[in-house]
N, C-alpha and C. Protein backbone atom coordinates (compact mmCIF):
# COMPACT_ATOMS: atom_id res chain seq x y z
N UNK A 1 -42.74 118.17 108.23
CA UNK A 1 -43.37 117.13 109.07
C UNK A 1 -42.46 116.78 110.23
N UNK A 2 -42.87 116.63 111.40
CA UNK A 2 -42.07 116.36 112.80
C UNK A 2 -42.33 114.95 112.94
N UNK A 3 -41.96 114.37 114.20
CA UNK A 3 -41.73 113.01 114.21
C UNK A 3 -43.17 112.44 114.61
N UNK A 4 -43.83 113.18 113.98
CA UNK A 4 -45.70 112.93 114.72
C UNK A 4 -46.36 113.60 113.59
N UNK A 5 -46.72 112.74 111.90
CA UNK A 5 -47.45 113.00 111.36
C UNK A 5 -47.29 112.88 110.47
N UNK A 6 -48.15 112.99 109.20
CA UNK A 6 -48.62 112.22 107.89
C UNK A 6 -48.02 113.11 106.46
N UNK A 7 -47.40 112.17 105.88
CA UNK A 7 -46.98 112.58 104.38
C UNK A 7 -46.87 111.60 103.27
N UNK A 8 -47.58 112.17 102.47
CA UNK A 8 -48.10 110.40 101.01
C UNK A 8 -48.48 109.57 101.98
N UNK A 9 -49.27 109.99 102.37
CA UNK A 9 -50.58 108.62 103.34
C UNK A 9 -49.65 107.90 104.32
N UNK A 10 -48.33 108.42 104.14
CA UNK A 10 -47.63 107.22 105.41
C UNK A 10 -47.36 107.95 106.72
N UNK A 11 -47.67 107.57 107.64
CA UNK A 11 -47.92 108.25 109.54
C UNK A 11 -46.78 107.72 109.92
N UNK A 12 -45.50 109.08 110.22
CA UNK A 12 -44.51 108.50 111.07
C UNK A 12 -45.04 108.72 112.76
N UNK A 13 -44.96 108.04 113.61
CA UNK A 13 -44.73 108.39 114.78
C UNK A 13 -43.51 108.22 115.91
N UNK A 14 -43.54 108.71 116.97
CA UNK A 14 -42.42 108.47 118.26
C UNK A 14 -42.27 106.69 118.09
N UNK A 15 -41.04 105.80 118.05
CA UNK A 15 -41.19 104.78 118.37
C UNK A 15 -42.27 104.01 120.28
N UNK A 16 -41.73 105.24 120.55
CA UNK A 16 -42.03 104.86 122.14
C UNK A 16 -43.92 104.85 122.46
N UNK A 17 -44.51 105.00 121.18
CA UNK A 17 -45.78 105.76 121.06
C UNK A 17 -46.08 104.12 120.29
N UNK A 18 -45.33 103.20 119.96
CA UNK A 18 -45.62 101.94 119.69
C UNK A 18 -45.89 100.80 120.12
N UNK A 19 -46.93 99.54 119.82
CA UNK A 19 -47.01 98.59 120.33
C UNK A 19 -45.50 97.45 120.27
N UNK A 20 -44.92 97.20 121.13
CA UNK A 20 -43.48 96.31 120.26
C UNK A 20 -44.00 95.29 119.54
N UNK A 21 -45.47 94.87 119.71
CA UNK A 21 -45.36 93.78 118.29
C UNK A 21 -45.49 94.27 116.78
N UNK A 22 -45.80 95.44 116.85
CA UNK A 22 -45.51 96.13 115.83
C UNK A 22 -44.60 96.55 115.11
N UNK A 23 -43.43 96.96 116.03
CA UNK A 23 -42.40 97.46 115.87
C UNK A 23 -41.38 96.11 115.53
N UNK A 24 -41.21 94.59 116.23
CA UNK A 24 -41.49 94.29 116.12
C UNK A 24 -41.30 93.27 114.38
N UNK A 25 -43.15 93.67 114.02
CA UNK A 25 -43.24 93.05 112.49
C UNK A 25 -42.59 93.65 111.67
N UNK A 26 -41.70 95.09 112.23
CA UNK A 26 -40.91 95.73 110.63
C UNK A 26 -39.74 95.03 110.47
N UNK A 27 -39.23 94.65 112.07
CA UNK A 27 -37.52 93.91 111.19
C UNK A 27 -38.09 92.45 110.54
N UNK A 28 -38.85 91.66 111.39
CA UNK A 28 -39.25 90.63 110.56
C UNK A 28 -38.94 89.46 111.15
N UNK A 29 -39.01 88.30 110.44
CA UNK A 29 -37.95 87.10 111.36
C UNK A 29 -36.87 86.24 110.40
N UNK A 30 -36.82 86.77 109.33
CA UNK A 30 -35.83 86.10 108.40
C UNK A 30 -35.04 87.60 107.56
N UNK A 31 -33.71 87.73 107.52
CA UNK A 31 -32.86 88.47 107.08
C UNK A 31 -32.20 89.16 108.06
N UNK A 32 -31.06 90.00 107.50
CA UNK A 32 -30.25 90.92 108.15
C UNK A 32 -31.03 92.00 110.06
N UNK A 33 -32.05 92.41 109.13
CA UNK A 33 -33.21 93.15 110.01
C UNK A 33 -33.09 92.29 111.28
N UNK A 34 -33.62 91.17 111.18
CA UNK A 34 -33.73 89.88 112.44
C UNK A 34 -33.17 89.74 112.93
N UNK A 35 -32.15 90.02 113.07
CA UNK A 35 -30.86 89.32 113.52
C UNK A 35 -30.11 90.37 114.10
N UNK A 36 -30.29 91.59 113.41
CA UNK A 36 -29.46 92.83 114.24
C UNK A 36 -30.42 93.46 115.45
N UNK A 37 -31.13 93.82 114.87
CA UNK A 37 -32.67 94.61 115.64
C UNK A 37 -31.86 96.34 115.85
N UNK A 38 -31.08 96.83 115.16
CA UNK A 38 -30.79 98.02 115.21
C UNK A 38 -29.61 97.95 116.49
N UNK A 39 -28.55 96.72 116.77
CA UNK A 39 -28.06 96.88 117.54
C UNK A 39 -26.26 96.83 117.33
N UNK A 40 -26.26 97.35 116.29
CA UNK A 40 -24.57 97.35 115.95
C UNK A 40 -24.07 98.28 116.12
N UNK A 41 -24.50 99.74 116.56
CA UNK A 41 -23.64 100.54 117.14
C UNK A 41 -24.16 100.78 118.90
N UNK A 42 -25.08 99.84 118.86
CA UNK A 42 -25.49 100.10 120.29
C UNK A 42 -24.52 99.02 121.49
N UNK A 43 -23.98 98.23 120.74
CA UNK A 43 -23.37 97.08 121.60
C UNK A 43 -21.74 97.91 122.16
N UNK A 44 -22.09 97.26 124.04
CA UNK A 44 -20.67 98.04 124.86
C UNK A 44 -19.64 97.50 124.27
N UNK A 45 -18.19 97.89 124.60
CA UNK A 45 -17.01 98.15 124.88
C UNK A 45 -16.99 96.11 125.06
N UNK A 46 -16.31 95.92 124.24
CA UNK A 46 -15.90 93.87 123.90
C UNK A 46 -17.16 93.19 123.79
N UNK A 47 -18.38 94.24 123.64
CA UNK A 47 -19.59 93.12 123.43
C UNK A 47 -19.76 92.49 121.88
N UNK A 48 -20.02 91.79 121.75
CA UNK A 48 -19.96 90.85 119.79
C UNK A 48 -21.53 90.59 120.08
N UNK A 49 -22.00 90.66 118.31
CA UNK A 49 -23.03 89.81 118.16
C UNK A 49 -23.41 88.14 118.86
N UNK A 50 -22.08 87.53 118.35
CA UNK A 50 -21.40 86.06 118.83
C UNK A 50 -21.94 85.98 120.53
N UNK A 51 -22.13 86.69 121.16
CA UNK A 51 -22.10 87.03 122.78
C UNK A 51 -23.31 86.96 123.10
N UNK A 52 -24.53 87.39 122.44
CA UNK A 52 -26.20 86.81 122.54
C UNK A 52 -26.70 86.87 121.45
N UNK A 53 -27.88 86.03 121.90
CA UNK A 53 -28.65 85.76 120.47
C UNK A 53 -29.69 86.86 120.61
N UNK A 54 -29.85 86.82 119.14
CA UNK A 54 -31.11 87.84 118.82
C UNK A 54 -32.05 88.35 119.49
N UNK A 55 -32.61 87.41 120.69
CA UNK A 55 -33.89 87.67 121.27
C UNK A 55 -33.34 88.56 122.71
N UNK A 56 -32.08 88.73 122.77
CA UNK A 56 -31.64 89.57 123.46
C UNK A 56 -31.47 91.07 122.78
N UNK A 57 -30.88 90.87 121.59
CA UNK A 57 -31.15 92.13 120.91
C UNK A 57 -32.48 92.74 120.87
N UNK A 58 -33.66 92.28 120.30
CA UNK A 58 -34.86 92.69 120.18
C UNK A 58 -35.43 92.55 121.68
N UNK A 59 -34.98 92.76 122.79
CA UNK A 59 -35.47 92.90 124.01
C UNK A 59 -34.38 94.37 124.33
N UNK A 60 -33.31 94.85 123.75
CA UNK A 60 -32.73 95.91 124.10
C UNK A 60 -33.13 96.95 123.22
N UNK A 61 -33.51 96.39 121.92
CA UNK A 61 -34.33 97.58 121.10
C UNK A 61 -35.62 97.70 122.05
N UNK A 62 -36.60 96.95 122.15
CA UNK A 62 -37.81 97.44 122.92
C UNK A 62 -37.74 98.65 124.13
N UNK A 63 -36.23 98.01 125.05
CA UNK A 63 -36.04 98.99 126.12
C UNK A 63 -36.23 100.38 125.45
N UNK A 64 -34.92 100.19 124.57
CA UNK A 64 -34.51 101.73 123.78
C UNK A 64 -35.33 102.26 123.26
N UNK A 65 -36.13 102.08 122.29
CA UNK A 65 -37.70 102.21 121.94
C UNK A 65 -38.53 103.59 122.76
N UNK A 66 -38.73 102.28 124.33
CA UNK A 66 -39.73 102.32 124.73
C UNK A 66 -40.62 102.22 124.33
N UNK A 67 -41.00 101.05 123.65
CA UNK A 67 -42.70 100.67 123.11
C UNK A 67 -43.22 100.46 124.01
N UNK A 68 -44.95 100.51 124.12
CA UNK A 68 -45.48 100.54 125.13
C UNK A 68 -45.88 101.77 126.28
N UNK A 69 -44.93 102.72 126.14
CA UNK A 69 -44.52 103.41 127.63
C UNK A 69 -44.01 104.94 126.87
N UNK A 70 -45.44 105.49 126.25
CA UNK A 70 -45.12 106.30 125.76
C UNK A 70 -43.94 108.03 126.82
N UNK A 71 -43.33 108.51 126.34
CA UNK A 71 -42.30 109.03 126.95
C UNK A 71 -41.03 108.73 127.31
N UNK A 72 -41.01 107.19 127.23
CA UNK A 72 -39.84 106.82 127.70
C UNK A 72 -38.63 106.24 127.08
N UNK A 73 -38.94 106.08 125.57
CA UNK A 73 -37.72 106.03 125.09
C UNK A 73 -37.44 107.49 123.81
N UNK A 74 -35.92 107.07 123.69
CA UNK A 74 -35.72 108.16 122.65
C UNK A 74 -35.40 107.81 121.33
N UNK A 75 -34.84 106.45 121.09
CA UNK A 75 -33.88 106.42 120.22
C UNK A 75 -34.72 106.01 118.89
N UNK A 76 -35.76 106.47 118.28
CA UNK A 76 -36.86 106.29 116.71
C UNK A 76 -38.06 106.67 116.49
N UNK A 77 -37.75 106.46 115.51
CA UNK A 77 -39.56 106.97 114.61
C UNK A 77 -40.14 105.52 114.00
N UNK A 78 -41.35 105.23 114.08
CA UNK A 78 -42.13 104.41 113.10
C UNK A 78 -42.75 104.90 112.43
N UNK A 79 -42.72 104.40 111.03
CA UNK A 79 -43.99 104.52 109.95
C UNK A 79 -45.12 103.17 109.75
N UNK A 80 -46.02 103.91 109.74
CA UNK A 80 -47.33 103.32 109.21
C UNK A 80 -47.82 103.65 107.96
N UNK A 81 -48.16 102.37 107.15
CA UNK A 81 -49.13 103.22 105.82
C UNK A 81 -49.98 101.97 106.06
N UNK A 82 -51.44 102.67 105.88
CA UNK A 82 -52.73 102.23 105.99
C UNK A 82 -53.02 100.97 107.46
N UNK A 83 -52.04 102.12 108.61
CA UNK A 83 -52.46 101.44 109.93
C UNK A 83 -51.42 100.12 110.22
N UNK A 84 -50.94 99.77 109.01
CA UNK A 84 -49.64 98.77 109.24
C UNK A 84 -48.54 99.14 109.29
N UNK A 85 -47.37 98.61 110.44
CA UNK A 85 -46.38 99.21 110.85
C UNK A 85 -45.58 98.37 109.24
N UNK A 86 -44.48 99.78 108.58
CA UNK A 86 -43.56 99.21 107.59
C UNK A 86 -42.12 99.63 107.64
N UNK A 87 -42.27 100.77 108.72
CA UNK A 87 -40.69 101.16 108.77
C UNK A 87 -40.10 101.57 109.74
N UNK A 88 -38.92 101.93 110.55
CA UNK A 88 -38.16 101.92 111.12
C UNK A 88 -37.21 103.12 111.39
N UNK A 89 -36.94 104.40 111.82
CA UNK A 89 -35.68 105.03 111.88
C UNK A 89 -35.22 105.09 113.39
N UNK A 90 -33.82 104.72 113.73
CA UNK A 90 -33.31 104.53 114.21
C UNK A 90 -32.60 105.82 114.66
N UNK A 91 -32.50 107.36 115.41
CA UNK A 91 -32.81 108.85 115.30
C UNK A 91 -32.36 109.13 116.53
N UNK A 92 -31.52 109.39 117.32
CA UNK A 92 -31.22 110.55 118.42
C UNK A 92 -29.51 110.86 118.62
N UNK A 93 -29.29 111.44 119.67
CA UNK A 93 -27.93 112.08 119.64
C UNK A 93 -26.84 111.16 119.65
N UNK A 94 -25.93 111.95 118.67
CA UNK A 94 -24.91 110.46 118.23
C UNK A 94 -24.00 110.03 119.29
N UNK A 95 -23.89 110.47 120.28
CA UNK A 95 -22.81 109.75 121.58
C UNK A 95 -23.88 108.52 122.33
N UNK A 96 -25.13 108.92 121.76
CA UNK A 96 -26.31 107.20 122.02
C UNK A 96 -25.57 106.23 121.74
N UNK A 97 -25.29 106.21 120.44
CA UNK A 97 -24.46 104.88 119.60
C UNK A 97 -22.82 104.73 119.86
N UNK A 98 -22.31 103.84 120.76
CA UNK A 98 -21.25 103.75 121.31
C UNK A 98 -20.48 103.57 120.56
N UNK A 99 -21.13 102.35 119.66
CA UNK A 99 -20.24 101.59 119.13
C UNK A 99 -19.64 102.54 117.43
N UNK A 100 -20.58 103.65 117.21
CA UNK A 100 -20.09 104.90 116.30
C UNK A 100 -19.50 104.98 116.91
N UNK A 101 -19.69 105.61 118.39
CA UNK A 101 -18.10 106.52 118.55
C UNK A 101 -16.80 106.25 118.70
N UNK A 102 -17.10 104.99 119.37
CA UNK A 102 -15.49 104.28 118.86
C UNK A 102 -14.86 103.69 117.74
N UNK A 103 -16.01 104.11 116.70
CA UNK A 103 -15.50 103.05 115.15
C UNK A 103 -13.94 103.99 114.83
N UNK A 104 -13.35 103.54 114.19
CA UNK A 104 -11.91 103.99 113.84
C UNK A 104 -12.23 105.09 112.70
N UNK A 105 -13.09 104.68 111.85
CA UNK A 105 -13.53 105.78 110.38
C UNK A 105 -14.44 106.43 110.36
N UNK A 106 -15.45 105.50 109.84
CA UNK A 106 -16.77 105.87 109.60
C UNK A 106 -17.40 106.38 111.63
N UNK A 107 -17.79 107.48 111.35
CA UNK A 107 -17.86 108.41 110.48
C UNK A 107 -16.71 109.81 110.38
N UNK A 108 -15.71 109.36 111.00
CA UNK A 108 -14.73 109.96 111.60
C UNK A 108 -13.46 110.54 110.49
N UNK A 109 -13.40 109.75 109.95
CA UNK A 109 -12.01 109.62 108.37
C UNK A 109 -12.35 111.38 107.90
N UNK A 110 -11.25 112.12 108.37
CA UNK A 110 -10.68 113.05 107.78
C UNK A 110 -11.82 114.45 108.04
N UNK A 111 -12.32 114.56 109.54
CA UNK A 111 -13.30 114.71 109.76
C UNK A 111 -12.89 115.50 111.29
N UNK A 112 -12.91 116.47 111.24
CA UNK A 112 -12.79 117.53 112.83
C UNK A 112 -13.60 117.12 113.09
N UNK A 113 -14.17 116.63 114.44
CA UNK A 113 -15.53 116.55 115.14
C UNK A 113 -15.20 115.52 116.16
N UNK A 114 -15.94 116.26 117.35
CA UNK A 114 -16.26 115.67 119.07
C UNK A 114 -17.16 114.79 118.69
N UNK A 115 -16.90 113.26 118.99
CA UNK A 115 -17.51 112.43 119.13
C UNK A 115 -18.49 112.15 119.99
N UNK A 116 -18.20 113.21 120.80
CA UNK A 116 -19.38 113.10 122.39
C UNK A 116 -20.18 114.15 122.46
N UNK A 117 -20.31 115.14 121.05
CA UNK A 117 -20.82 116.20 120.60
C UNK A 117 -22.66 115.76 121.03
N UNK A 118 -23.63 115.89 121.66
CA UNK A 118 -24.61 115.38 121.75
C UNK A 118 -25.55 116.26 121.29
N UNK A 119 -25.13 117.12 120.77
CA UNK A 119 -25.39 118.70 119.94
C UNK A 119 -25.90 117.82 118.17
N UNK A 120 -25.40 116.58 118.11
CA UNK A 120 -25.10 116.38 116.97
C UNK A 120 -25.70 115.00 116.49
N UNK A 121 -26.89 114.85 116.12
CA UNK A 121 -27.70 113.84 116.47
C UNK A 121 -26.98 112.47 115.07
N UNK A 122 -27.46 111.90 114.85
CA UNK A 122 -28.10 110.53 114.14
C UNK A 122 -28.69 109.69 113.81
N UNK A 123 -28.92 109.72 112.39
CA UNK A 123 -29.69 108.25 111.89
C UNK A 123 -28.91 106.84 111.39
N UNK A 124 -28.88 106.33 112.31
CA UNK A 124 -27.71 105.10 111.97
C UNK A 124 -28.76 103.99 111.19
N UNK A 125 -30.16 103.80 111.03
CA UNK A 125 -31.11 102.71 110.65
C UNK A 125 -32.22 103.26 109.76
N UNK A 126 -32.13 102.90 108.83
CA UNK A 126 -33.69 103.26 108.08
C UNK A 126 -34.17 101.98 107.23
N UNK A 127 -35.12 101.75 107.98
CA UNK A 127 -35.84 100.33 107.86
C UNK A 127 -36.96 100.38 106.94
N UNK A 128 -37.21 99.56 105.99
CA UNK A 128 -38.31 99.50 105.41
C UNK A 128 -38.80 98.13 105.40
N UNK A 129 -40.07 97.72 105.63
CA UNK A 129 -40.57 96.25 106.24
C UNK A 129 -40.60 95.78 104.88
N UNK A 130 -40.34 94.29 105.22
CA UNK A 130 -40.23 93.68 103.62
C UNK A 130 -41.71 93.55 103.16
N UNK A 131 -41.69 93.55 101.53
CA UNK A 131 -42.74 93.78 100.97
C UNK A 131 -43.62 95.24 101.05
N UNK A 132 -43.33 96.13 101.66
CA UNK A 132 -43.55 97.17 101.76
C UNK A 132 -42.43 98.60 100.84
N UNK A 133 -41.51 97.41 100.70
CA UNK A 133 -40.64 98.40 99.75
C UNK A 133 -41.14 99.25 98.62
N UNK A 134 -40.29 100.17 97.84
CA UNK A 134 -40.25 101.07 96.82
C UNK A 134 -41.44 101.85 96.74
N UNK A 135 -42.09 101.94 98.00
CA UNK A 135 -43.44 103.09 98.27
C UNK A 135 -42.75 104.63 98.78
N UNK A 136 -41.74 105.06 98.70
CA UNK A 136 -41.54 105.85 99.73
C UNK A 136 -41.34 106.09 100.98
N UNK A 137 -41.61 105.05 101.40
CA UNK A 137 -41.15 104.63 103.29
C UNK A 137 -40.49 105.54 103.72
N UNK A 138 -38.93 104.82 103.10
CA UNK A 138 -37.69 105.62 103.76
C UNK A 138 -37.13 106.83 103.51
N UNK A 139 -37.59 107.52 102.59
CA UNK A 139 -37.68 109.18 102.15
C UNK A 139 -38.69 109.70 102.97
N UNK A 140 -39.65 109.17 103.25
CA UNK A 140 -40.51 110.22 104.08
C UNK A 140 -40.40 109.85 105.46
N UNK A 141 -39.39 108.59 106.13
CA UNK A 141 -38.67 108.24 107.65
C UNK A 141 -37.68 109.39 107.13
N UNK A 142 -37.00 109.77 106.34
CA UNK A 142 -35.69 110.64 106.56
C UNK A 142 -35.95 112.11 106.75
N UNK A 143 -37.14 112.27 105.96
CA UNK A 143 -37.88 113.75 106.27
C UNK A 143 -38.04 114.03 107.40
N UNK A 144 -38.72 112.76 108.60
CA UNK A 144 -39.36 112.71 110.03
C UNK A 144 -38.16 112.72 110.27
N UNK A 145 -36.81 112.14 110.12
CA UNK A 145 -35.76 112.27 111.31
C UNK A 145 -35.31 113.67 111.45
N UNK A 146 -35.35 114.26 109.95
CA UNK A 146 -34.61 115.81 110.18
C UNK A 146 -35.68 116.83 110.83
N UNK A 147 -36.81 116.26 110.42
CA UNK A 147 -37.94 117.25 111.70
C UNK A 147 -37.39 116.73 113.41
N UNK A 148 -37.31 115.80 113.29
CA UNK A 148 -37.20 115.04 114.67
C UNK A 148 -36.64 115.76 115.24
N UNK A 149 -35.28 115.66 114.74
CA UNK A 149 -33.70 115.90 115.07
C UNK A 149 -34.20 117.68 115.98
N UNK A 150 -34.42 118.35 114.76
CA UNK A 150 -34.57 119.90 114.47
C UNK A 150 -35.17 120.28 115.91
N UNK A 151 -36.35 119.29 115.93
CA UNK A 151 -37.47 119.94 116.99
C UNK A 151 -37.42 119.50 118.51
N UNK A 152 -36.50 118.79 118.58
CA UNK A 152 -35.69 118.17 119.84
C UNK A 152 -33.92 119.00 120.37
N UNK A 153 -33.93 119.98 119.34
CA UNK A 153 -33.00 120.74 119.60
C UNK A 153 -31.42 120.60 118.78
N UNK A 154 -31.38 119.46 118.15
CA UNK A 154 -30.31 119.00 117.57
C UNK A 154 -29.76 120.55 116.61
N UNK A 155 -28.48 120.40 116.54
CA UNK A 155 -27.56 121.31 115.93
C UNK A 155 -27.46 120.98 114.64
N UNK A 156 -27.35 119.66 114.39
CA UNK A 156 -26.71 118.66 113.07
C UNK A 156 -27.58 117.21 112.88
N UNK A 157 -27.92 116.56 111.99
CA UNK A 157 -27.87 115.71 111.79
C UNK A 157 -26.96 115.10 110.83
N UNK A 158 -26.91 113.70 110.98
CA UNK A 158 -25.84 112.53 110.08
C UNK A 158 -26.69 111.85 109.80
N UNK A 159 -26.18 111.16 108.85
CA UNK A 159 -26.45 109.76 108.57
C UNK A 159 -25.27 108.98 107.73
N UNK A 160 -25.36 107.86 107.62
CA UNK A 160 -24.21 107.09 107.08
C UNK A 160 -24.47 106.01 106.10
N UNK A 161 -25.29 106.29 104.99
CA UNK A 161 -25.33 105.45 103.94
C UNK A 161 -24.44 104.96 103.43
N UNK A 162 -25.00 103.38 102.59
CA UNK A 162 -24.40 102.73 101.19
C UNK A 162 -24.28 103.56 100.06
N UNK A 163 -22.62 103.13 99.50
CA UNK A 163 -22.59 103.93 98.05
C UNK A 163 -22.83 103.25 96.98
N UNK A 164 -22.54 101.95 97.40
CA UNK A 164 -22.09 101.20 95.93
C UNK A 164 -23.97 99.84 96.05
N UNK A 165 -24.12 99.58 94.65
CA UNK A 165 -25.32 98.68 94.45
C UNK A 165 -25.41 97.56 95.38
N UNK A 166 -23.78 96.48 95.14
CA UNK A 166 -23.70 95.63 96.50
C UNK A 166 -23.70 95.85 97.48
N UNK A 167 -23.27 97.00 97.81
CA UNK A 167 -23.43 97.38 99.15
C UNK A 167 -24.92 97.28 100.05
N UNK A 168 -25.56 98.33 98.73
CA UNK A 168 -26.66 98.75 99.69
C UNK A 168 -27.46 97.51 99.49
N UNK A 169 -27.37 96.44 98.92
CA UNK A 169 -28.25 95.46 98.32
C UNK A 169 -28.30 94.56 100.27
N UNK A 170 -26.71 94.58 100.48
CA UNK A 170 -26.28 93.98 101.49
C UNK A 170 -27.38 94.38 102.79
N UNK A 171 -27.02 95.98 102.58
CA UNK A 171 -27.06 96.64 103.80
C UNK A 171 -29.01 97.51 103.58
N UNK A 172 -30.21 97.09 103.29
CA UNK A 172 -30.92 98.34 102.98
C UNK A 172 -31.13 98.76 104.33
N UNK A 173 -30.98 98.23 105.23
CA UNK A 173 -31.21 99.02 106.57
C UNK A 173 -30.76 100.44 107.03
N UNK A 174 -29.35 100.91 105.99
CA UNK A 174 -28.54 102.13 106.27
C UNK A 174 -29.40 103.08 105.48
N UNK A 175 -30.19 102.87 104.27
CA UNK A 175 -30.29 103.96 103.43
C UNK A 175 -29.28 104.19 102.24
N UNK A 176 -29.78 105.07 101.53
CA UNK A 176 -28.76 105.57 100.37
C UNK A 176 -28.60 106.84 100.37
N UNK A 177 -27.61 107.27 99.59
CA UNK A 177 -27.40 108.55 99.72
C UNK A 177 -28.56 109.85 99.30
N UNK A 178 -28.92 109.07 97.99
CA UNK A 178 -30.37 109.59 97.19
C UNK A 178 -31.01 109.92 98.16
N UNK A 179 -31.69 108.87 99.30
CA UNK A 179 -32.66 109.12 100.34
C UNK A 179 -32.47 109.88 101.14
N UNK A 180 -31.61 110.32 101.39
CA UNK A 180 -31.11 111.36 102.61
C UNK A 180 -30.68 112.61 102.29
N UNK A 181 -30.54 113.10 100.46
CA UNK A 181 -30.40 114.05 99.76
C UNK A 181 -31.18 114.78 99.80
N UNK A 182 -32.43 113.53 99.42
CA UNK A 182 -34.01 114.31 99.27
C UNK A 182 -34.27 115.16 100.10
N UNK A 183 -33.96 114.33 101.65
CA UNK A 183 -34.07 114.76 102.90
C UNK A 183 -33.52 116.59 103.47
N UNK A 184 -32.78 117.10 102.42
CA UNK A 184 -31.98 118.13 102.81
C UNK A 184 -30.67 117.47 103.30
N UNK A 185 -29.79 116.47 103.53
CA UNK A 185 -28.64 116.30 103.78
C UNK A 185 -27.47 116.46 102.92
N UNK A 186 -26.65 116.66 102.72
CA UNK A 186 -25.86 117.12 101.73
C UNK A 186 -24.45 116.04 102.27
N UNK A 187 -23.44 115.42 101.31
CA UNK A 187 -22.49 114.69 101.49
C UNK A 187 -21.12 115.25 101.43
N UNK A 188 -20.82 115.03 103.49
CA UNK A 188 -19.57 115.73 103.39
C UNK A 188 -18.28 114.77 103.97
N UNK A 189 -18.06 113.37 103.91
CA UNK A 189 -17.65 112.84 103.59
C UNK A 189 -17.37 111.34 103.21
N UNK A 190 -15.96 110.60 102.14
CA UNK A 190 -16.14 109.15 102.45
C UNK A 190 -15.29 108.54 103.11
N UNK A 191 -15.49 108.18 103.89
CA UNK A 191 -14.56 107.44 104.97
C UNK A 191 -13.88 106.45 103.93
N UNK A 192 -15.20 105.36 103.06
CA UNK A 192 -14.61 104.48 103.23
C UNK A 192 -15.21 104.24 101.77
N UNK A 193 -15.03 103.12 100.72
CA UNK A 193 -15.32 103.11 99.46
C UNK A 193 -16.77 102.97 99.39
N UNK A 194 -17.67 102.33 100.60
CA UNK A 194 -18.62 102.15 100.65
C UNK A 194 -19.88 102.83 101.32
N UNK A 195 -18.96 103.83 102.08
CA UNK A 195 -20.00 104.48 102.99
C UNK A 195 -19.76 105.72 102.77
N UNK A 196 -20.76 106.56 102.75
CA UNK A 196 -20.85 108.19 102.95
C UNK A 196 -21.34 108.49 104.01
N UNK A 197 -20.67 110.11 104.53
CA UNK A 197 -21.49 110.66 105.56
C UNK A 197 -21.90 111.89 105.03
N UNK A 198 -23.78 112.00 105.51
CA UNK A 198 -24.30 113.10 104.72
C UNK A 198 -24.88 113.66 105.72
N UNK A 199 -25.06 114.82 105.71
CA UNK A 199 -25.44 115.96 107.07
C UNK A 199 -26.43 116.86 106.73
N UNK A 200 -26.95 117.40 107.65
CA UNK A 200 -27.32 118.59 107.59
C UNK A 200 -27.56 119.38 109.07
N UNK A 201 -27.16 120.71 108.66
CA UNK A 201 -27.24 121.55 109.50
C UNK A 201 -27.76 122.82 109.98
N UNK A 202 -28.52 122.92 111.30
CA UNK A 202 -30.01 123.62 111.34
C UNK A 202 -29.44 124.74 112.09
């Protein structure tokens, strides 16, 4: 399946192929989701959360998106099951996400690799809308990113899941390792006690 089409009744599409109030109702307005809007590796060089509020974030996801304005953004996929938006991947070349490439570890810890490699895509977000959980969402968003990735030319994909229960309890926005296994990614390393990086390569 590519980033345009149906598996177990759920329809991923292009984020940019979205209405933003849709996109939108998946982070939500109460929890983690709300408050980031997919923008922690997207923030420049001394920018902090602390520095704007949210409704600035969810006005830089829309840009990035491009909801509305189909063609014009790159950076996700949405899922739909039964016409309601429930999920989220967060999907294009990893020198997009700044604030990866300057992290000190993750995903870097003990790890040859050009950070500005654009050969070498990523899923830094896999969102599942609340109450919409434990359907499959985010196994069949991780399937669409590695079609995505594949059919847009990418060399590699990443991703950077939770290892541990608190963790991911903290974090479900990253994914787990399980989910990205399914996916064909395979785990090649841990930076850190909590995070894995799992790949695959086309």
């Amino acid at each position: 399946m590519s980033g345009n089409g149906t598996l177990d009744g759920i329809r991923v599409v292009p984020a940019d192929t979205v209405p933003w109030t849709e996109l939108a109702a998946v982070f939500g307005t109460r929890g983690p989701a709300s408050r980031c809007f997919c923008q922690r590796y997207k923030l420049a060089p001394r920018e902090s959360f602390a520095g704007f509020p949210a409704q600035e974030r969810a006005a830089r996801l829309r840009e990035q998106a491009g909801c509305d304005d189909p063609g014009s953004g790159t950076s996700g996929l949405a899922a739909y099951l039964d016409d309601e938006p429930v999920g989220w991947c967060a999907v294009e070349p990893r020198p997009e996400f700044g604030g990866l490439v300057r992290n000190a570890r993750v995903p870097w810890a003990d790890r040859d690799e050009d950070p500005v490699d654009a050969s070498v895509w990523a899923g830094t977000c896999l969102l599942t809308r609340a109450g919409s959980r434990r359907r499959g969402i985010s196994r069949v968003l991780a399937r669409a990113a590695v079609e995505h990735a594949r059919t847009s030319g990418a060399r590699a994909l990443e991703a950077y899941p939770m290892t541990t229960t608190a963790a991911i309890a903290e974090e479900l926005h990253v994914g787990t390792v399980a989910t990205f296994a399914a996916a064909g990614l395979r785990e090649v390393g841990r930076p850190t006690l909590r995070r894995a990086v799992m790949r695959i390569d086309f």
